[in-house]
C-alpha atoms as a PDB file:
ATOM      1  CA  UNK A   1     -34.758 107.842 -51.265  1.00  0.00           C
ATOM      2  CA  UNK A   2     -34.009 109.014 -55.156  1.00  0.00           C
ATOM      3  CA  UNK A   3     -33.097 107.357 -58.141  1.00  0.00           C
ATOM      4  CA  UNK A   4     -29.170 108.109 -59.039  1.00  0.00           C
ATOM      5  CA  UNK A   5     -27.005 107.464 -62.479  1.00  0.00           C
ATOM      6  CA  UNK A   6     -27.322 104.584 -63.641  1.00  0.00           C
ATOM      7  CA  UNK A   7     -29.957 103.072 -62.185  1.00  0.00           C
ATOM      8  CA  UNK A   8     -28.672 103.615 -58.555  1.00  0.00           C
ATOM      9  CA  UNK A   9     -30.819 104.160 -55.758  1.00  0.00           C
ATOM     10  CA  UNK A  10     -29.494 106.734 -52.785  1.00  0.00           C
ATOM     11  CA  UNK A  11     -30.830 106.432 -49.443  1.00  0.00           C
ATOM     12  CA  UNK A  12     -30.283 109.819 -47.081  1.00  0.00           C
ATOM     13  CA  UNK A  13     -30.919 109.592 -43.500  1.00  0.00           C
ATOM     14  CA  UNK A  14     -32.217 112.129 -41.560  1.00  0.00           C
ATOM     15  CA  UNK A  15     -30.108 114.247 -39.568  1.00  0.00           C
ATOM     16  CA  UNK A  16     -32.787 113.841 -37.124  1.00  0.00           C
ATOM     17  CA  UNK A  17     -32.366 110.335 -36.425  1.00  0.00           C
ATOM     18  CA  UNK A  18     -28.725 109.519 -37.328  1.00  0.00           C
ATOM     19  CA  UNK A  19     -27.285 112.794 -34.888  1.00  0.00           C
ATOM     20  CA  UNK A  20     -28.737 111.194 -31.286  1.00  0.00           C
ATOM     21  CA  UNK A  21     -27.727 107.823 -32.290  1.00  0.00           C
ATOM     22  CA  UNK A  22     -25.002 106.835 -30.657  1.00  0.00           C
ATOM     23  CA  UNK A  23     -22.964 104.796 -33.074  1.00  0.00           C
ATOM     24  CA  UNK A  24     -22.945 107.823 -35.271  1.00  0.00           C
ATOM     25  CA  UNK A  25     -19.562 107.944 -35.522  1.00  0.00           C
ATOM     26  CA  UNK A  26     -19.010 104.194 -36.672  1.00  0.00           C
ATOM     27  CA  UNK A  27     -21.914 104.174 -38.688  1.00  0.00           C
ATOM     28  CA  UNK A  28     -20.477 107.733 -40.962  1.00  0.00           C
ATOM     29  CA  UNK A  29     -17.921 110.075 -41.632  1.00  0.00           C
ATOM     30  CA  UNK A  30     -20.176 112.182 -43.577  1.00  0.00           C
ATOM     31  CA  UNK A  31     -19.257 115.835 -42.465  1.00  0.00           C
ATOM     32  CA  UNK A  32     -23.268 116.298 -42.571  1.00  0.00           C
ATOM     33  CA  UNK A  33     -23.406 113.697 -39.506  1.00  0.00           C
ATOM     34  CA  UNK A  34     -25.855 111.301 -41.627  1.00  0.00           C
ATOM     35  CA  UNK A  35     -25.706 107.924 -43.024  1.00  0.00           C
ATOM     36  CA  UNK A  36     -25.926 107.874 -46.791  1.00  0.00           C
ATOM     37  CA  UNK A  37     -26.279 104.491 -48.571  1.00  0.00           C
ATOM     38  CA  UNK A  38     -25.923 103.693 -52.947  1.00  0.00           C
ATOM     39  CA  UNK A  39     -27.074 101.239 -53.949  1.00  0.00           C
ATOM     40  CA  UNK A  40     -25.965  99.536 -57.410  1.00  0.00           C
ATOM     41  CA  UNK A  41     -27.834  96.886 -59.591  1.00  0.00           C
ATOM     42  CA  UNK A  42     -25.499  93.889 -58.977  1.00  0.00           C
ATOM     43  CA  UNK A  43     -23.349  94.124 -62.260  1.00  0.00           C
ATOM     44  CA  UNK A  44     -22.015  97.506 -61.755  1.00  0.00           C
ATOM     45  CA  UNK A  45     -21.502  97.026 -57.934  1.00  0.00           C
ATOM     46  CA  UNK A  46     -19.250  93.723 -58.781  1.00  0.00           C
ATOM     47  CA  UNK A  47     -17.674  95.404 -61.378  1.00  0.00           C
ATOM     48  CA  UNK A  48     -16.803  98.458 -58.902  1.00  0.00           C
ATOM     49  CA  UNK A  49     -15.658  95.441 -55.887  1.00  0.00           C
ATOM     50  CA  UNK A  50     -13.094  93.690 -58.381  1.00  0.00           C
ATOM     51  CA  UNK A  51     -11.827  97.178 -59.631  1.00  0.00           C
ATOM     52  CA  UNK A  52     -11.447  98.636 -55.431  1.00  0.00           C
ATOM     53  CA  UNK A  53      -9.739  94.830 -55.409  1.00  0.00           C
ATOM     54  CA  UNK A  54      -7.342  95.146 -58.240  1.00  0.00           C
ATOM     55  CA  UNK A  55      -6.393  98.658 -57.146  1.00  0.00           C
ATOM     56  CA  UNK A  56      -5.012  97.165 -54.189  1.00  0.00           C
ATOM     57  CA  UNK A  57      -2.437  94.738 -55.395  1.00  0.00           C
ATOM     58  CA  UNK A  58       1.383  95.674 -56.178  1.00  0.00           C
ATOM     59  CA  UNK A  59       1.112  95.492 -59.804  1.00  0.00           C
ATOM     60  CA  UNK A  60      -1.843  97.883 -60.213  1.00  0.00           C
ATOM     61  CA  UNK A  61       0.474 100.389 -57.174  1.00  0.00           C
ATOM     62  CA  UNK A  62       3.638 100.307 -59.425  1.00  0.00           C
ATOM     63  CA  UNK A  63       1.875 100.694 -63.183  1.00  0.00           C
ATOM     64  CA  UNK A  64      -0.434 103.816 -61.423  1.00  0.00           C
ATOM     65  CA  UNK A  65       2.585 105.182 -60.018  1.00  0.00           C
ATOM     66  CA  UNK A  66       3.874 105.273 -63.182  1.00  0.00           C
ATOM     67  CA  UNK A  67       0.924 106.885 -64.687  1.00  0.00           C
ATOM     68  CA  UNK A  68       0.797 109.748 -61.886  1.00  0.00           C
ATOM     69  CA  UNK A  69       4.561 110.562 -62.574  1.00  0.00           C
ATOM     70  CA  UNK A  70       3.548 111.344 -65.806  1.00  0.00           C
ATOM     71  CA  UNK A  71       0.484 112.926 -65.441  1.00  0.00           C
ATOM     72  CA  UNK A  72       2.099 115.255 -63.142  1.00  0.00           C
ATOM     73  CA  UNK A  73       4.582 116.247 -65.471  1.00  0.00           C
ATOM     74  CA  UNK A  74       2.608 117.242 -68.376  1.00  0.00           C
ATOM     75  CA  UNK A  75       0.466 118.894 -65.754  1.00  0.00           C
ATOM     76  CA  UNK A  76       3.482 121.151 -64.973  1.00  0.00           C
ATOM     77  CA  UNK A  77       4.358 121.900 -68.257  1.00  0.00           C
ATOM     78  CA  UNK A  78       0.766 122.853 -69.293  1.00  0.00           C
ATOM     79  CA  UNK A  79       0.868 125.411 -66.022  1.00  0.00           C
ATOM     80  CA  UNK A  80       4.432 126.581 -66.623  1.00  0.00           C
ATOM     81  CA  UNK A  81       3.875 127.141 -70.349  1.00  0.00           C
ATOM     82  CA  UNK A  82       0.339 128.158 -70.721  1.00  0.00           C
ATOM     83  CA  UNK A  83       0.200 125.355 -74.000  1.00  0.00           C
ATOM     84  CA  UNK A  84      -3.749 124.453 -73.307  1.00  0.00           C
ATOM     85  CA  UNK A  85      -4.779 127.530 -75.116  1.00  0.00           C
ATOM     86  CA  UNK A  86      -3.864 128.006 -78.846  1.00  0.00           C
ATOM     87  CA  UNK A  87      -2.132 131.560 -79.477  1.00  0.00           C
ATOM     88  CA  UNK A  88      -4.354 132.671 -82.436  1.00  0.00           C
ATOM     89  CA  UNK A  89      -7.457 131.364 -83.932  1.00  0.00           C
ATOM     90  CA  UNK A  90      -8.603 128.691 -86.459  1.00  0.00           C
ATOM     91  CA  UNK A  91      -7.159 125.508 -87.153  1.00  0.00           C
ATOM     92  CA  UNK A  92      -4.834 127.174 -89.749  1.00  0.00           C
ATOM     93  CA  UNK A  93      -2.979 129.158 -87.825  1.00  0.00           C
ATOM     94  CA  UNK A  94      -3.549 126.858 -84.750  1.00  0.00           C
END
């Protein structure tokens, strides 16, 4: 068990006891084969539980879509174009 961020605790299981157990594969789908459990001080964990909520209704879908067009764009124009590095120097000639 270690402390984590913001105050979060992390609990690792050993491989040792999670491996023979046999609801393994219900219990994790860590590629490690062990349980791993966070846990949050109560006003960050509800704050995380009404975001993973909102993120699930049509309005948040359609206004992220959105967002993720756009993103991707200027992402392909920074790759085709090279623009995230400044030609010369210096903010005057920058």
């Amino acid at each position: 068990m270690k402390q984590h961020g913001a105050d979060a605790i992390v609990i690792t299981f050993s491989v040792r006891t999670c491996r023979p157990c046999p609801f393994q594969e219900e219990c994790t789908s860590s590629a490690l084969g062990r349980r791993v459990l966070t846990l949050r001080p109560r006003e960050p964990h509800e704050a995380l539980v009404r975001a993973r909520a909102e993120q699930k209704t049509e309005t948040w879908k359609t206004n992220y879509a959105l967002r993720a067009g756009v993103e991707g764009t200027i992402n392909q124009a920074l790759d085709i174009t090279g623009i995230r590095r400044a030609r010369y120097r210096g903010p005057p000639k920058v």
